[in-house]
C-alpha atoms as a PDB file:
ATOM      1  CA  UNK A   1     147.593 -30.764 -34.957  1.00  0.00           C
ATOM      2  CA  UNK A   2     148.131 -32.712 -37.871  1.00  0.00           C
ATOM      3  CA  UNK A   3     147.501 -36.508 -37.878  1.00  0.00           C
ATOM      4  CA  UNK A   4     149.423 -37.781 -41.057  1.00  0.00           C
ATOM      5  CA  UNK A   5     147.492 -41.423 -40.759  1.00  0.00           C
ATOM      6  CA  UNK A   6     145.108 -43.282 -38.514  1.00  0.00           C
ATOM      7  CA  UNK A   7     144.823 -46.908 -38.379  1.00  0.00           C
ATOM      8  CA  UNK A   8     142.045 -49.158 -36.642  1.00  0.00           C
ATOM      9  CA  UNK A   9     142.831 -52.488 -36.099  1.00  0.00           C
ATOM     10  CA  UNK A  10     140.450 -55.121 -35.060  1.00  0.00           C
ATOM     11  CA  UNK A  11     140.939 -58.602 -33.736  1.00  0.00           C
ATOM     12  CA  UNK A  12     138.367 -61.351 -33.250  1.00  0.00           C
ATOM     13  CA  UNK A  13     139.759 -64.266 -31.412  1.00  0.00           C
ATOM     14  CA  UNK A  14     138.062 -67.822 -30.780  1.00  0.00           C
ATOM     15  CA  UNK A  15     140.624 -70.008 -29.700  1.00  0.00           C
ATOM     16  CA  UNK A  16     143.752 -69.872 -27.406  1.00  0.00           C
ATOM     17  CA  UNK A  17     147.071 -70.244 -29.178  1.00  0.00           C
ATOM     18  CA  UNK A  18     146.900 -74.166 -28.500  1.00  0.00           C
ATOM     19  CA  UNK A  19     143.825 -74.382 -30.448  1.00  0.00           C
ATOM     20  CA  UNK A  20     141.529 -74.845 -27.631  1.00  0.00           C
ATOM     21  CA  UNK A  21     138.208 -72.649 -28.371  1.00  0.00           C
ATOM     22  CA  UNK A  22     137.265 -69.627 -26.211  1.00  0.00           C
ATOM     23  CA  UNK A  23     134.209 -67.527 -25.578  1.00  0.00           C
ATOM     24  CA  UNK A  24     134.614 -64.496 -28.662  1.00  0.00           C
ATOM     25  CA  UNK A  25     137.166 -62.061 -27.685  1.00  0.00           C
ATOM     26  CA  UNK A  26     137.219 -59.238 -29.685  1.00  0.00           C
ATOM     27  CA  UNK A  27     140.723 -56.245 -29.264  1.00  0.00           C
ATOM     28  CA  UNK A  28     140.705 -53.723 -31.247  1.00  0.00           C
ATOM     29  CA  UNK A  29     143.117 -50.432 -31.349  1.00  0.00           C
ATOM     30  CA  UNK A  30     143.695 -47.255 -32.891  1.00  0.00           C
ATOM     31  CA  UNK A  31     147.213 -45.867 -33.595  1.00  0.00           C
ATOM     32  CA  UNK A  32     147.623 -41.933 -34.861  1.00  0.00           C
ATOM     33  CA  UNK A  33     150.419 -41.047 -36.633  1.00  0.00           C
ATOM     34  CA  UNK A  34     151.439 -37.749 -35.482  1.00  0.00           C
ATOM     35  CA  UNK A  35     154.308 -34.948 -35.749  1.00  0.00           C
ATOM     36  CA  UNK A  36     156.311 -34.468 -32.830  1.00  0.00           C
ATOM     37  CA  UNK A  37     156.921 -31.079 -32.615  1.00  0.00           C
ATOM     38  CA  UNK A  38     159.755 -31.292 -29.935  1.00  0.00           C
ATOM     39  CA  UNK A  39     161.823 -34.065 -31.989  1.00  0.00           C
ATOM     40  CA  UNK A  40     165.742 -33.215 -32.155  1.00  0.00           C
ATOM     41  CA  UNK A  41     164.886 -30.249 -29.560  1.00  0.00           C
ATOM     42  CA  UNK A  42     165.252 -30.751 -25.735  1.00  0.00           C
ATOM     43  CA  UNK A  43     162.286 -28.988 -24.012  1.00  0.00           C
ATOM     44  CA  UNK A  44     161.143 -28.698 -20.968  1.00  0.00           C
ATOM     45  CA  UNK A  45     157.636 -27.789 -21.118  1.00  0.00           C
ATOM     46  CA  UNK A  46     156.294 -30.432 -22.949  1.00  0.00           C
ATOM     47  CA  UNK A  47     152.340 -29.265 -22.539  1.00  0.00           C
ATOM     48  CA  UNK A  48     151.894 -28.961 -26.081  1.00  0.00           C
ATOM     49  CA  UNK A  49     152.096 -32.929 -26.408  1.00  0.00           C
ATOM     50  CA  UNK A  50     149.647 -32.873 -23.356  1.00  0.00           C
ATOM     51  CA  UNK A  51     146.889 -30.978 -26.034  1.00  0.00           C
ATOM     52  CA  UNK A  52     147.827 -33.399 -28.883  1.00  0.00           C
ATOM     53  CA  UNK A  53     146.914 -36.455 -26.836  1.00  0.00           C
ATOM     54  CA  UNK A  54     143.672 -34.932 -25.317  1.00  0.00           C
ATOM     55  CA  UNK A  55     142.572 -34.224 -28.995  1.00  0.00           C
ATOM     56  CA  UNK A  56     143.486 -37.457 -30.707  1.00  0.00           C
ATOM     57  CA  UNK A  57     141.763 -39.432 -27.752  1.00  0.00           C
ATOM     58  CA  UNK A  58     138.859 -37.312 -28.128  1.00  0.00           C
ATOM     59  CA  UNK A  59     138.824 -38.530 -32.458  1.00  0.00           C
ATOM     60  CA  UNK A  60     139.696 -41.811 -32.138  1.00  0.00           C
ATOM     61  CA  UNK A  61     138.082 -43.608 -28.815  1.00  0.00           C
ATOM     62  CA  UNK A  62     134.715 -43.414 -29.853  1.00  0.00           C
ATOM     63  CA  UNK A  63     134.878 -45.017 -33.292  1.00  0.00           C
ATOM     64  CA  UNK A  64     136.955 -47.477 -31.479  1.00  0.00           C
ATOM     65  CA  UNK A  65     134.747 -48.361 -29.231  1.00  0.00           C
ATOM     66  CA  UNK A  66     131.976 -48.775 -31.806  1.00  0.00           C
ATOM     67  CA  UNK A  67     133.436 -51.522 -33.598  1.00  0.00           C
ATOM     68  CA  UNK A  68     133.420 -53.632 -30.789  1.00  0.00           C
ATOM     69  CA  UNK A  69     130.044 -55.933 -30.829  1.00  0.00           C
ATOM     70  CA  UNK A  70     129.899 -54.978 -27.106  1.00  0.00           C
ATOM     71  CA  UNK A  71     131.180 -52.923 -24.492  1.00  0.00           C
ATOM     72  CA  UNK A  72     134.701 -52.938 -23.774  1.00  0.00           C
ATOM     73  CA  UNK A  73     135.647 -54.477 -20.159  1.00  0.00           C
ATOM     74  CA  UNK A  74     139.407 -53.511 -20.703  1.00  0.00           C
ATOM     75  CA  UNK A  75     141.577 -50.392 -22.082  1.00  0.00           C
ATOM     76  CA  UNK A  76     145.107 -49.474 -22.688  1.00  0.00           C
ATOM     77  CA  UNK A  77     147.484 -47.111 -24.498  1.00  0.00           C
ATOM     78  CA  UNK A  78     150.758 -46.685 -25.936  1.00  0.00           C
ATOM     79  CA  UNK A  79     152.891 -44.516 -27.823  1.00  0.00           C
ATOM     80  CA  UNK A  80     155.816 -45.108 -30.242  1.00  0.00           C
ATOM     81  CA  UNK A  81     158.294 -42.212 -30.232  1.00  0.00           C
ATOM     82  CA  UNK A  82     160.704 -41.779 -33.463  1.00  0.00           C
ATOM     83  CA  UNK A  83     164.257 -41.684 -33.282  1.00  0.00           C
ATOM     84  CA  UNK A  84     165.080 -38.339 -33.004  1.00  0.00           C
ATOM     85  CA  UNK A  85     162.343 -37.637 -30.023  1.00  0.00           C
ATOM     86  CA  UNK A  86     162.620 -38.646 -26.468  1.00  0.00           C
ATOM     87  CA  UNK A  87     161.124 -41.273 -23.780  1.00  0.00           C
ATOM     88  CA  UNK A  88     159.819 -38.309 -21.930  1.00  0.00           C
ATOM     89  CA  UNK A  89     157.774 -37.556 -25.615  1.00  0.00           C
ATOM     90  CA  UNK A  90     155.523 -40.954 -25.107  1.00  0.00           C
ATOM     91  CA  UNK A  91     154.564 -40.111 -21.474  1.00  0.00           C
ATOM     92  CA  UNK A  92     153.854 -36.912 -21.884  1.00  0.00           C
ATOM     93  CA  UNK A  93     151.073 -37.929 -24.811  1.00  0.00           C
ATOM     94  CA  UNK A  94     149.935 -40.877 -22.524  1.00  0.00           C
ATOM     95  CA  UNK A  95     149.641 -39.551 -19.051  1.00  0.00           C
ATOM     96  CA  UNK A  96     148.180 -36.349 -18.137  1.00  0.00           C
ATOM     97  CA  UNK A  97     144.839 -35.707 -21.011  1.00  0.00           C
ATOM     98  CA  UNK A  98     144.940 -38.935 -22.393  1.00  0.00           C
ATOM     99  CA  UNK A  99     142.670 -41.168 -20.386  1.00  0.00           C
ATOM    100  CA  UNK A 100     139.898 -38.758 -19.930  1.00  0.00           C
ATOM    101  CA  UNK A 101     138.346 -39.177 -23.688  1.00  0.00           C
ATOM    102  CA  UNK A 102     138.988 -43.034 -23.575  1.00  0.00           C
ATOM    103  CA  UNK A 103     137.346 -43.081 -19.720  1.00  0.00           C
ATOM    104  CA  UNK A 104     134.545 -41.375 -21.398  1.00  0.00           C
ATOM    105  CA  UNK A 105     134.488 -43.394 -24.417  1.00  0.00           C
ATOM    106  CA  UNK A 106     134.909 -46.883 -22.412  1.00  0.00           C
ATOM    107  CA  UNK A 107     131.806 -45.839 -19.874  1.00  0.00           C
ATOM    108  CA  UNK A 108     133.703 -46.250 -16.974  1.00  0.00           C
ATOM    109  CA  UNK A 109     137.221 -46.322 -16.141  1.00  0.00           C
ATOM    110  CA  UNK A 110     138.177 -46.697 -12.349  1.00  0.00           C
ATOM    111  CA  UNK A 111     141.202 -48.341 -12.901  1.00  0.00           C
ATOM    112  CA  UNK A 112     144.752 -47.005 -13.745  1.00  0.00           C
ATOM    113  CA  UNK A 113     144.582 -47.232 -17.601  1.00  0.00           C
ATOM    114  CA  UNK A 114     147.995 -50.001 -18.575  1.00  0.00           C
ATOM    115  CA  UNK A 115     150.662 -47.799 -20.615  1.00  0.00           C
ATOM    116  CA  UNK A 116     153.701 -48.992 -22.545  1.00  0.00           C
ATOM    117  CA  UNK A 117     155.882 -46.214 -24.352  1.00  0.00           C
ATOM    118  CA  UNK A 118     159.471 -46.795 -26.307  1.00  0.00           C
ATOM    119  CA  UNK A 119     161.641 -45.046 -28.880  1.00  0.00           C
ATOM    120  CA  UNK A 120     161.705 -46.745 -32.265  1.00  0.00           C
ATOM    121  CA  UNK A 121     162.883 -46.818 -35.948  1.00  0.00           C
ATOM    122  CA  UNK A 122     160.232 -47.016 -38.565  1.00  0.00           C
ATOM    123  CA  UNK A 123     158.582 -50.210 -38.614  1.00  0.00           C
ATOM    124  CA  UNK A 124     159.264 -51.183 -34.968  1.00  0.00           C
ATOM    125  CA  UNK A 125     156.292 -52.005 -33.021  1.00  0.00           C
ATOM    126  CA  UNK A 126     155.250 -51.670 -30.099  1.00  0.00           C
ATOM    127  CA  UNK A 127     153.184 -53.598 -27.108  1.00  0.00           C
ATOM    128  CA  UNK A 128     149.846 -52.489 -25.959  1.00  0.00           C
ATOM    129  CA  UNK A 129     148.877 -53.578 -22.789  1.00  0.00           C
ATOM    130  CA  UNK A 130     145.516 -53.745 -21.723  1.00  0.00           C
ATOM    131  CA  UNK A 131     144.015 -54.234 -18.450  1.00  0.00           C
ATOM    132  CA  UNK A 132     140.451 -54.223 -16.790  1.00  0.00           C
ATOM    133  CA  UNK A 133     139.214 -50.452 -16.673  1.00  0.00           C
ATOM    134  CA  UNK A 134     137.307 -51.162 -13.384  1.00  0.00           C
ATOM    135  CA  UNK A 135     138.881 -54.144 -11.173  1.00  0.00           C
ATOM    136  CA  UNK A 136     143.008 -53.573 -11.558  1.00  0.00           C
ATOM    137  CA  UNK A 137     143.435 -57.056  -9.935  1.00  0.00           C
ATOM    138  CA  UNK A 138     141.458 -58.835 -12.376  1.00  0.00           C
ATOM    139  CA  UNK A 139     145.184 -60.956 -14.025  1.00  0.00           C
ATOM    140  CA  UNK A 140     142.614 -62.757 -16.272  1.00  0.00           C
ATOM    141  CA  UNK A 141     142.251 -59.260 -17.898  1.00  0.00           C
ATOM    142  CA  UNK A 142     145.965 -58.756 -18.546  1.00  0.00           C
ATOM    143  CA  UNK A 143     146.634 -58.526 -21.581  1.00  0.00           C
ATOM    144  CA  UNK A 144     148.514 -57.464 -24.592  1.00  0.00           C
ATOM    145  CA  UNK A 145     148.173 -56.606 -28.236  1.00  0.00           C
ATOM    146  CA  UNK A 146     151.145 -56.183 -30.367  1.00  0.00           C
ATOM    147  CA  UNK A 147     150.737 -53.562 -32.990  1.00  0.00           C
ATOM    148  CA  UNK A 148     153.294 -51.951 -35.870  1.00  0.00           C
ATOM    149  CA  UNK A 149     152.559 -49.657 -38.585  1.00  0.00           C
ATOM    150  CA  UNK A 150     155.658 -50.439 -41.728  1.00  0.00           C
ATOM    151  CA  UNK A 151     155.884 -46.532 -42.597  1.00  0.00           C
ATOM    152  CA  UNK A 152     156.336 -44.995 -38.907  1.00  0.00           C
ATOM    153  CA  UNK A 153     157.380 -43.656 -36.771  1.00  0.00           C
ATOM    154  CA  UNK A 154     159.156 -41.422 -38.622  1.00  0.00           C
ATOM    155  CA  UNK A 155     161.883 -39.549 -36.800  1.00  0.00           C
ATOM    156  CA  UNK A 156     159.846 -36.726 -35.790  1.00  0.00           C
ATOM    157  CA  UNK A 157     156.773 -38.615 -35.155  1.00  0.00           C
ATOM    158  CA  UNK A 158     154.556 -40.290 -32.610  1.00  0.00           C
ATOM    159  CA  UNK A 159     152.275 -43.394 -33.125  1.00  0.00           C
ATOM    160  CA  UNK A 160     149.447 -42.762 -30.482  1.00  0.00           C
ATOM    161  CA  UNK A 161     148.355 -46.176 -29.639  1.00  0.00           C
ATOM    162  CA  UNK A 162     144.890 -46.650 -27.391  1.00  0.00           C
ATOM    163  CA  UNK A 163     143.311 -50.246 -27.318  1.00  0.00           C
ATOM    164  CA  UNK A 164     140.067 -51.752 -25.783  1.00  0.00           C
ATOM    165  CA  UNK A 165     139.139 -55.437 -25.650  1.00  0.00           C
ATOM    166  CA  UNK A 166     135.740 -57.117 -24.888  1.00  0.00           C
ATOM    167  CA  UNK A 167     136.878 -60.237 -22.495  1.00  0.00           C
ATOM    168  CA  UNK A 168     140.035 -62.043 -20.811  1.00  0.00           C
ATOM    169  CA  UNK A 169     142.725 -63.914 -22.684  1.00  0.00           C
ATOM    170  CA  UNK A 170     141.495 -66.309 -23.871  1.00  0.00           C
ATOM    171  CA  UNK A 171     141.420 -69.372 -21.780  1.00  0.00           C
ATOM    172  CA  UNK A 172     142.831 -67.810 -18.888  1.00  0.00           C
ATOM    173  CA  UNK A 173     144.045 -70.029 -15.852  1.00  0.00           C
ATOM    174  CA  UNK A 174     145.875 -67.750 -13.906  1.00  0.00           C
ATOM    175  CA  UNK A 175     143.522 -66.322 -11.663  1.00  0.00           C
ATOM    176  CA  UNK A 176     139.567 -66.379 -11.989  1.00  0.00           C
ATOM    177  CA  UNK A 177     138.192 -62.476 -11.989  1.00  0.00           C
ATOM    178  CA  UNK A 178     139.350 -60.374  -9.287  1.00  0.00           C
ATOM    179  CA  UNK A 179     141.990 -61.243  -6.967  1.00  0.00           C
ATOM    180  CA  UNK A 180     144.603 -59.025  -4.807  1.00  0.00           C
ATOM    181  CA  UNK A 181     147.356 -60.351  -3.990  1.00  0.00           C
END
């Protein structure tokens, strides 16, 4: 497997979009720009993707998770399927091997890990969502980064997206740590 380019982004966030200050919230992800090898092809057995996805979590989850200045409460993943690949392409990366490196990486993991997948042109981005990896009812926790890389996805490419955050939104009001509904 060839990854063409990997990208860590990091976010450190103090106030809420109003300008009202917040405990320090720090997201950060890690996208992996990598060939599709079913693009333009329709396949059925799409395991090979399964292998890609298990390897790239297993490169990139750990130096994500040490840039964070403490341990990550909340995970998530995404994936960013060029134009000549198929919806099916992004789930198959983000569903079956995926999660176990970043479970393992995060310390933890009980909840269902938030997914988003889409087919795009180069440039397009793509929303992360992010979620508590223990307590799925915990809406403070819900979250989303927004991420976008200007030179993919190429048409036969994937942009492997997995993100971890240290905290809430910031200044959440919705619903104070966990709640079912």
């Amino acid at each position: 497997m060839l990854i063409r380019k990997s990208v860590i982004t990091k976010e450190i966030i103090n106030s809420d979009e109003m300008g009202k200050p917040c405990p320090s919230i720090t997201r950060a992800a890690a996208m992996a720009i990598v060939n599709n090898p079913f693009a333009g092809t329709d396949q059925d057995d799409l395991s090979k993707l399964f292998d890609i996805s298990a390897e790239v979590g297993q490169q990139l989850a750990g130096d994500l998770v040490n840039i964070l200045p403490t341990p990550p409460v909340c995970y998530g993943k995404a994936a960013l399927i060029g134009s000549t690949g198929a919806m099916e392409h992004g789930a198959a990366v983000l569903h079956p091997k995926l999660g176990k490196p970043v479970r393992e990486a995060v310390g933890g993991g009980k909840a269902l890990m938030p997914s988003n997948h889409k087919v795009g042109a180069v440039g397009s981005s793509i929303d992360l969502p992010l979620g508590h990896k223990d307590e799925p009812w915990s809406f403070d926790h819900i979250d989303t980064m927004t991420l976008w890389l200007p030179d993919a996805p190429r048409a036969d490419e994937i942009v492997l997206c997995i993100g971890v955050s240290t905290g809430t939104r910031a200044d959440p009001r919705v619903g104070k740590g966990p709640s079912k509904v």
